[in-house]
PDB file of N, CA and C in Angstrom:
ATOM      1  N   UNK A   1    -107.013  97.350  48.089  1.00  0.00           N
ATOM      2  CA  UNK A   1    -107.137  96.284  49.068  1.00  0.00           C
ATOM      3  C   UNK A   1    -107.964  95.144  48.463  1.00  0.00           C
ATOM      4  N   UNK A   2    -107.232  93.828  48.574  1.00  0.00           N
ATOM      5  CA  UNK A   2    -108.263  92.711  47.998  1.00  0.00           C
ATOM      6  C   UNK A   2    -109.381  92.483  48.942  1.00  0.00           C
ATOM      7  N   UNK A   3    -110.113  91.844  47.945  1.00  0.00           N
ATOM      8  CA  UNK A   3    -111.576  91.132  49.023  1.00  0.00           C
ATOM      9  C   UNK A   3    -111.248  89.981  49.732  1.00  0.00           C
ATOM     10  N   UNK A   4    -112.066  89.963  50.722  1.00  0.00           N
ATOM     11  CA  UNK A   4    -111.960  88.895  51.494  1.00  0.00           C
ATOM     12  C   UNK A   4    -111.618  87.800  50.952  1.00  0.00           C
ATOM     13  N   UNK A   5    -112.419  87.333  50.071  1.00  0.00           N
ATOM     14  CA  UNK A   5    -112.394  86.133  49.263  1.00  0.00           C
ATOM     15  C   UNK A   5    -111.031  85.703  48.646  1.00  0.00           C
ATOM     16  N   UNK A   6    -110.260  86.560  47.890  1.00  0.00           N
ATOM     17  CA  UNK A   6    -109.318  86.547  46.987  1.00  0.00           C
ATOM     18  C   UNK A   6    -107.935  86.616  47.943  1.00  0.00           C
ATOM     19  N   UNK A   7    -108.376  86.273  49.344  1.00  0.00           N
ATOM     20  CA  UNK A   7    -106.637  86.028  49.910  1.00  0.00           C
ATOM     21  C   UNK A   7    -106.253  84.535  50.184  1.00  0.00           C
ATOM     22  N   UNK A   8    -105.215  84.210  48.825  1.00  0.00           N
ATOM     23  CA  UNK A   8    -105.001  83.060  49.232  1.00  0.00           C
ATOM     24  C   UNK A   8    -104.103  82.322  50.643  1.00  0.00           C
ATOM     25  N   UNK A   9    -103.483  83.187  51.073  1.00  0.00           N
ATOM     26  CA  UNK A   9    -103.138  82.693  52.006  1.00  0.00           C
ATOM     27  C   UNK A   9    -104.165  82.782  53.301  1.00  0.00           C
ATOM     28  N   UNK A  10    -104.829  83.524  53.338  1.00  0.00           N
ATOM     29  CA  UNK A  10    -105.788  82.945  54.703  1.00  0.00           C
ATOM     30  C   UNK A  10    -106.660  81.944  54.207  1.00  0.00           C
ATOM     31  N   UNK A  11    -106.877  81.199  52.488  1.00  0.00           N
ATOM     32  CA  UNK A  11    -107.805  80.506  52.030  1.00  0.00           C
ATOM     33  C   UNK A  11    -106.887  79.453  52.340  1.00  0.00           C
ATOM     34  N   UNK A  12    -105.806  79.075  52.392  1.00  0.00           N
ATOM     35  CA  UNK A  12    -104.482  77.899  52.681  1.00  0.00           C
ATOM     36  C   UNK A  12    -104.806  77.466  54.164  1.00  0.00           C
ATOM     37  N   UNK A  13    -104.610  79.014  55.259  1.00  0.00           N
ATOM     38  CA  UNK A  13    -105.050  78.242  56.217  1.00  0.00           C
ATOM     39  C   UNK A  13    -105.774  77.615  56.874  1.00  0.00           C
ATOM     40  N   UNK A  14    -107.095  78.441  55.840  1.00  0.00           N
ATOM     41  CA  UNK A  14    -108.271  77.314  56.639  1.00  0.00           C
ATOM     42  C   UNK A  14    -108.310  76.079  56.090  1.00  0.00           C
ATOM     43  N   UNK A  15    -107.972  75.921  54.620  1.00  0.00           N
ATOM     44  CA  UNK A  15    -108.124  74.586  54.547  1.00  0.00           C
ATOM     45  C   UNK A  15    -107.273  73.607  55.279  1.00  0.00           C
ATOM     46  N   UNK A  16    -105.967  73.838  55.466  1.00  0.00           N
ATOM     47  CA  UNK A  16    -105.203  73.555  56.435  1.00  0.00           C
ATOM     48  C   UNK A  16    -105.819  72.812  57.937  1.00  0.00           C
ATOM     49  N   UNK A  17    -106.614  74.027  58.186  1.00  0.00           N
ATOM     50  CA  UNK A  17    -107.716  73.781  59.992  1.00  0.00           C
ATOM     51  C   UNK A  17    -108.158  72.957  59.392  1.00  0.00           C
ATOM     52  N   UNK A  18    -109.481  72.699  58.722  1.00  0.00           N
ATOM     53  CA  UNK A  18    -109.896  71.473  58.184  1.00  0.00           C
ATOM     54  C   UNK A  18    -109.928  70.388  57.759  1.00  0.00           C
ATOM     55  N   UNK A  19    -108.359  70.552  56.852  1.00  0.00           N
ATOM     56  CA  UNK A  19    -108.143  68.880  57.149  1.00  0.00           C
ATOM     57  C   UNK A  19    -107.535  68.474  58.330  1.00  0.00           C
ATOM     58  N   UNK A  20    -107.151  69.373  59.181  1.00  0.00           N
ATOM     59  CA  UNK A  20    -106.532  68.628  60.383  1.00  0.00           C
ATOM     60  C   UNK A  20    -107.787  67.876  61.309  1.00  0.00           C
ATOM     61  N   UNK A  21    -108.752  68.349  61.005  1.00  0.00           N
ATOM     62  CA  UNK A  21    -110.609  68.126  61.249  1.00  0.00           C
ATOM     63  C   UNK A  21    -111.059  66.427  60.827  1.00  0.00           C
ATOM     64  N   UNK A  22    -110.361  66.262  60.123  1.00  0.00           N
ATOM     65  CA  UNK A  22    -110.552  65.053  59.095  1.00  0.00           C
ATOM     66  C   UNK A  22    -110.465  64.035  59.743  1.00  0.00           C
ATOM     67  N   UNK A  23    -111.088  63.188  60.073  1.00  0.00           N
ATOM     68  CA  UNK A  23    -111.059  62.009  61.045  1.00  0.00           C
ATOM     69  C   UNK A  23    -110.561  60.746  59.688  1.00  0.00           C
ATOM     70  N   UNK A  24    -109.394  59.858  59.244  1.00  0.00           N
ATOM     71  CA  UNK A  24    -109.026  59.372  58.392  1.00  0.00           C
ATOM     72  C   UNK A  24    -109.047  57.699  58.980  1.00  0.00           C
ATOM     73  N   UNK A  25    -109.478  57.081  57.756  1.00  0.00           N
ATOM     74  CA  UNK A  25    -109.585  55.158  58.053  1.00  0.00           C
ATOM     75  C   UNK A  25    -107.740  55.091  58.334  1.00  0.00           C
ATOM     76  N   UNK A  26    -108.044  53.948  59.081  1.00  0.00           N
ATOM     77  CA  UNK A  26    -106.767  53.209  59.209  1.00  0.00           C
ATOM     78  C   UNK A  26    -106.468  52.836  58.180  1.00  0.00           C
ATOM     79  N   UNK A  27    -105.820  51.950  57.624  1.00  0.00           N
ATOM     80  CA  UNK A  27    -105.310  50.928  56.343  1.00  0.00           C
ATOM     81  C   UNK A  27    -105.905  49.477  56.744  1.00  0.00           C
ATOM     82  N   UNK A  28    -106.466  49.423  57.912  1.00  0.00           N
ATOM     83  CA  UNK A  28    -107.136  48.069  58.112  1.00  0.00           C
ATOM     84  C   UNK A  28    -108.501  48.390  58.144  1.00  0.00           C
ATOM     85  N   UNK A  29    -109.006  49.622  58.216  1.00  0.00           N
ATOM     86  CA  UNK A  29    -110.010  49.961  57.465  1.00  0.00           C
ATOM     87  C   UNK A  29    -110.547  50.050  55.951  1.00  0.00           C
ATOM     88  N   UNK A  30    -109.445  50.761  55.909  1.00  0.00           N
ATOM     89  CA  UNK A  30    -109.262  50.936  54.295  1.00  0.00           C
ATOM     90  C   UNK A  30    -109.447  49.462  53.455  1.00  0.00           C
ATOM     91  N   UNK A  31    -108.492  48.620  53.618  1.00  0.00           N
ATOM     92  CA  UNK A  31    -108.770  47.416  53.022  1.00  0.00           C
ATOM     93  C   UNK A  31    -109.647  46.731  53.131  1.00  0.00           C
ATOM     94  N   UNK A  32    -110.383  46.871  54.630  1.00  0.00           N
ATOM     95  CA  UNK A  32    -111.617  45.978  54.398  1.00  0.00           C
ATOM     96  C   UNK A  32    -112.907  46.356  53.378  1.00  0.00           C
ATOM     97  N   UNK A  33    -112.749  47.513  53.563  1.00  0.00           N
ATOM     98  CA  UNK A  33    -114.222  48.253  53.257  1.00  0.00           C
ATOM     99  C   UNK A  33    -113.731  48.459  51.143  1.00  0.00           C
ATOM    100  N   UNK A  34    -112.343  48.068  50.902  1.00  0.00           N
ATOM    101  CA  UNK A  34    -111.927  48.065  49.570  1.00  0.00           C
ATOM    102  C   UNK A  34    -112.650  46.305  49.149  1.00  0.00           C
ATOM    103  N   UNK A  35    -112.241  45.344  49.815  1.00  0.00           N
ATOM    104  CA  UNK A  35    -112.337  44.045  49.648  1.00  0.00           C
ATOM    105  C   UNK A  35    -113.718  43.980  49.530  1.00  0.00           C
ATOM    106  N   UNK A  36    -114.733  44.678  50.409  1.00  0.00           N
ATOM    107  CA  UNK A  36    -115.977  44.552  50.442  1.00  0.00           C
ATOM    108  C   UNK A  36    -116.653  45.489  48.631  1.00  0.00           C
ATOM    109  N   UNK A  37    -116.590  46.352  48.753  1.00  0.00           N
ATOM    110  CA  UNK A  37    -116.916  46.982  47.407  1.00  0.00           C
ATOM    111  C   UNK A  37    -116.157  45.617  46.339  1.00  0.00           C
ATOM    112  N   UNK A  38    -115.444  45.333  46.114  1.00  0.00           N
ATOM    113  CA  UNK A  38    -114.791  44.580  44.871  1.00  0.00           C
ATOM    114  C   UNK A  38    -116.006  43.041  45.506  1.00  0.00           C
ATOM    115  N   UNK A  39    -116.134  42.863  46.425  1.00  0.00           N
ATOM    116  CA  UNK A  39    -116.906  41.507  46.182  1.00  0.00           C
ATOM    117  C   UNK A  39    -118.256  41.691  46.504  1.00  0.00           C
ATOM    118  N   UNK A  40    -118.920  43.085  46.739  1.00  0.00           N
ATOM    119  CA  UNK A  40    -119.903  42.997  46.399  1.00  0.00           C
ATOM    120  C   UNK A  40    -120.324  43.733  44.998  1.00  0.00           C
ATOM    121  N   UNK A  41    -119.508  44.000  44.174  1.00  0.00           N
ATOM    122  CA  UNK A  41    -119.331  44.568  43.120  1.00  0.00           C
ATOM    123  C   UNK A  41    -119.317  43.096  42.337  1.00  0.00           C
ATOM    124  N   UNK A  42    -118.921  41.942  42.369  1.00  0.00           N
ATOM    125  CA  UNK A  42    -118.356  40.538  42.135  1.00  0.00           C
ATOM    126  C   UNK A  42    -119.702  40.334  42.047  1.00  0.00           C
ATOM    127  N   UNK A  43    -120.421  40.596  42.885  1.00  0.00           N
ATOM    128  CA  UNK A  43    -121.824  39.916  43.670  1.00  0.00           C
ATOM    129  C   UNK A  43    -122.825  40.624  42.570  1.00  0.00           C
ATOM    130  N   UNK A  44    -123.008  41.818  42.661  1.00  0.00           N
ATOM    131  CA  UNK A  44    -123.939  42.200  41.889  1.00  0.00           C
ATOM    132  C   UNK A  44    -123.336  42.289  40.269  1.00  0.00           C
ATOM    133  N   UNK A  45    -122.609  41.644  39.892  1.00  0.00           N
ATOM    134  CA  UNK A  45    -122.152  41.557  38.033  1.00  0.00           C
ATOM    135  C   UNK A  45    -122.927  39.626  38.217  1.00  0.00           C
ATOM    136  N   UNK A  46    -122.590  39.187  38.889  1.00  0.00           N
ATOM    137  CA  UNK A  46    -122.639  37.588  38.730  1.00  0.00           C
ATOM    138  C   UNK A  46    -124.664  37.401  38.662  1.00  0.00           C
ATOM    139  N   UNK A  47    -125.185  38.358  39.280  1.00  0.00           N
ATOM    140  CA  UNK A  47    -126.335  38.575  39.302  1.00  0.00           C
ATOM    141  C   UNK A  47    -127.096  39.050  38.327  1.00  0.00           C
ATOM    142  N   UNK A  48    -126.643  40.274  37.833  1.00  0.00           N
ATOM    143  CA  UNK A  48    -126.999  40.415  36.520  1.00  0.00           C
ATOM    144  C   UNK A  48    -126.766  39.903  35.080  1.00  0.00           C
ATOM    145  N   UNK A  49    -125.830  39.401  35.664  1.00  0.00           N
ATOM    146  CA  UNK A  49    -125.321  38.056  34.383  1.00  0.00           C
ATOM    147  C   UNK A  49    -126.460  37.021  34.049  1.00  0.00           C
ATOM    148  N   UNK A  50    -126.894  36.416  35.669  1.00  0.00           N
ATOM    149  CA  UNK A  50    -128.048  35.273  35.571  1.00  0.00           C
ATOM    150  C   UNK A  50    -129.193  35.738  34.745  1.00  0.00           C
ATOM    151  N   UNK A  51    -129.532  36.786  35.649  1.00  0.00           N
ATOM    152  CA  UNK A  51    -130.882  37.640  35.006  1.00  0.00           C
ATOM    153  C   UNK A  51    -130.817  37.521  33.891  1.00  0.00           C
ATOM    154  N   UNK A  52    -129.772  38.216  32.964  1.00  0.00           N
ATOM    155  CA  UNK A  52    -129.743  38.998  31.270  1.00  0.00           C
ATOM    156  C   UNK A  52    -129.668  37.491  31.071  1.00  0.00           C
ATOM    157  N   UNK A  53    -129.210  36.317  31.633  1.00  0.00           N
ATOM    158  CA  UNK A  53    -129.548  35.212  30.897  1.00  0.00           C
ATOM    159  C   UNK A  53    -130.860  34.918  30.666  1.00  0.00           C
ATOM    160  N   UNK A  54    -131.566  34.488  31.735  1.00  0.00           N
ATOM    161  CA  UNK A  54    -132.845  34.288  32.623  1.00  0.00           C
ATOM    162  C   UNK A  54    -133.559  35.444  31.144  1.00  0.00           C
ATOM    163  N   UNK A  55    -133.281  36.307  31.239  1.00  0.00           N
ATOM    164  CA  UNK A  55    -134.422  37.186  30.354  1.00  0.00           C
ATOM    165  C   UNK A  55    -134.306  36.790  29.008  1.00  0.00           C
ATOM    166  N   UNK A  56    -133.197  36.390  28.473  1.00  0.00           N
ATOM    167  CA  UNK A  56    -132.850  35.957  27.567  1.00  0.00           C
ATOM    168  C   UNK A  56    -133.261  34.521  26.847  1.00  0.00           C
ATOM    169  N   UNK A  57    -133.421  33.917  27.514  1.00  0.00           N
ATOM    170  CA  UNK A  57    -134.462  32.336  27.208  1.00  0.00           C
ATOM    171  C   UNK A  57    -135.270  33.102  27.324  1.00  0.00           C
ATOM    172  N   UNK A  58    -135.778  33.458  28.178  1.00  0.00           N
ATOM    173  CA  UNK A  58    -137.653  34.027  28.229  1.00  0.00           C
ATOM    174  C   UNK A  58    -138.289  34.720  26.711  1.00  0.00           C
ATOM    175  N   UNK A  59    -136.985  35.307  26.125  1.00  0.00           N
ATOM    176  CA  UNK A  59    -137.220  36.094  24.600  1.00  0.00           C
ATOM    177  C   UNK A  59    -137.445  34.944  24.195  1.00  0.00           C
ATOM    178  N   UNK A  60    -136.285  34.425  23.896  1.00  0.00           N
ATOM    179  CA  UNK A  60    -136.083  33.431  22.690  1.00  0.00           C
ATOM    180  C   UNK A  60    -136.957  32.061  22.989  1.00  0.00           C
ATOM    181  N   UNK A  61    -137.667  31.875  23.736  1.00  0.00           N
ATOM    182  CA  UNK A  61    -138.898  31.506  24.367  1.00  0.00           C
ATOM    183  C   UNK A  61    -140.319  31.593  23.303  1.00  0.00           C
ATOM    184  N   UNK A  62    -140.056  33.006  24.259  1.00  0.00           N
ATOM    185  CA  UNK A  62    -141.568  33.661  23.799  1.00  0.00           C
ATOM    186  C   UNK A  62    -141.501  33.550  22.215  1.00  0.00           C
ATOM    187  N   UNK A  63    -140.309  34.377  21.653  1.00  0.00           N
ATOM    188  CA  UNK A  63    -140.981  35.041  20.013  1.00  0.00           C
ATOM    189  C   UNK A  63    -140.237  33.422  19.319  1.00  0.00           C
ATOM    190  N   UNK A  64    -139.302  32.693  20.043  1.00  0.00           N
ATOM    191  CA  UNK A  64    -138.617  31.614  19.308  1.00  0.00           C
ATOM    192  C   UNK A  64    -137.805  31.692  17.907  1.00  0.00           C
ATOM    193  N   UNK A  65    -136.761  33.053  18.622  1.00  0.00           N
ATOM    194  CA  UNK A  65    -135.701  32.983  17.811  1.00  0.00           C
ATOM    195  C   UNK A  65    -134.605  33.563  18.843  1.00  0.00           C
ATOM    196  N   UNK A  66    -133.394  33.448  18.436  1.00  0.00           N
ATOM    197  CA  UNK A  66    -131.893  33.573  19.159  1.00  0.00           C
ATOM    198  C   UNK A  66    -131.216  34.916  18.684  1.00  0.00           C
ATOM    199  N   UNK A  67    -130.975  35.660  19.398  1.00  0.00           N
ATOM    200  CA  UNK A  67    -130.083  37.090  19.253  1.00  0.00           C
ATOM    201  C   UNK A  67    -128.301  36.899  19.337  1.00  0.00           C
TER     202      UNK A  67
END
C-alpha cells in the first residue's frame, strides 16, 4: 500500500480545489498594474542614471580626472 503522500491522483485533486480557490486579475487589471511596473521601472532607471552621473562629476571633481 502506498503512503499517503505518494498518491498522485488525490495530489491532482487537491491542487485542482485550490486553484479553483484562486481569486484571478481581470485583463484590465492585469494591464494596468503591467503598465505601472514598466513605468515605474522607467522611473527608477532614469533616476539612477542622474545619480551615477551626479556621482560621477563629484569623482572627477574631487580627484580631477575622467573614467
Amino acid at each position: 500500500m502506498a503512503a499517503e503522500w505518494m498518491k498522485p491522483a488525490k495530489f491532482l485533486r487537491e491542487v485542482r480545489s485550490e486553484a479553483a480557490k484562486v481569486t484571478w486579475p481581470s485583463r484590465k487589471e492585469t494591464l494596468i498594474t503591467t503598465g505601472l511596473v514598466f513605468g515605474l521601472s522607467a522611473l527608477a532607471a532614469a533616476f539612477f542614471f542622474v545619480a551615477d552621473q551626479v556621482v560621477g562629476l563629484a569623482i572627477r571633481a574631487i580627484f580631477g580626472f575622467g573614467f
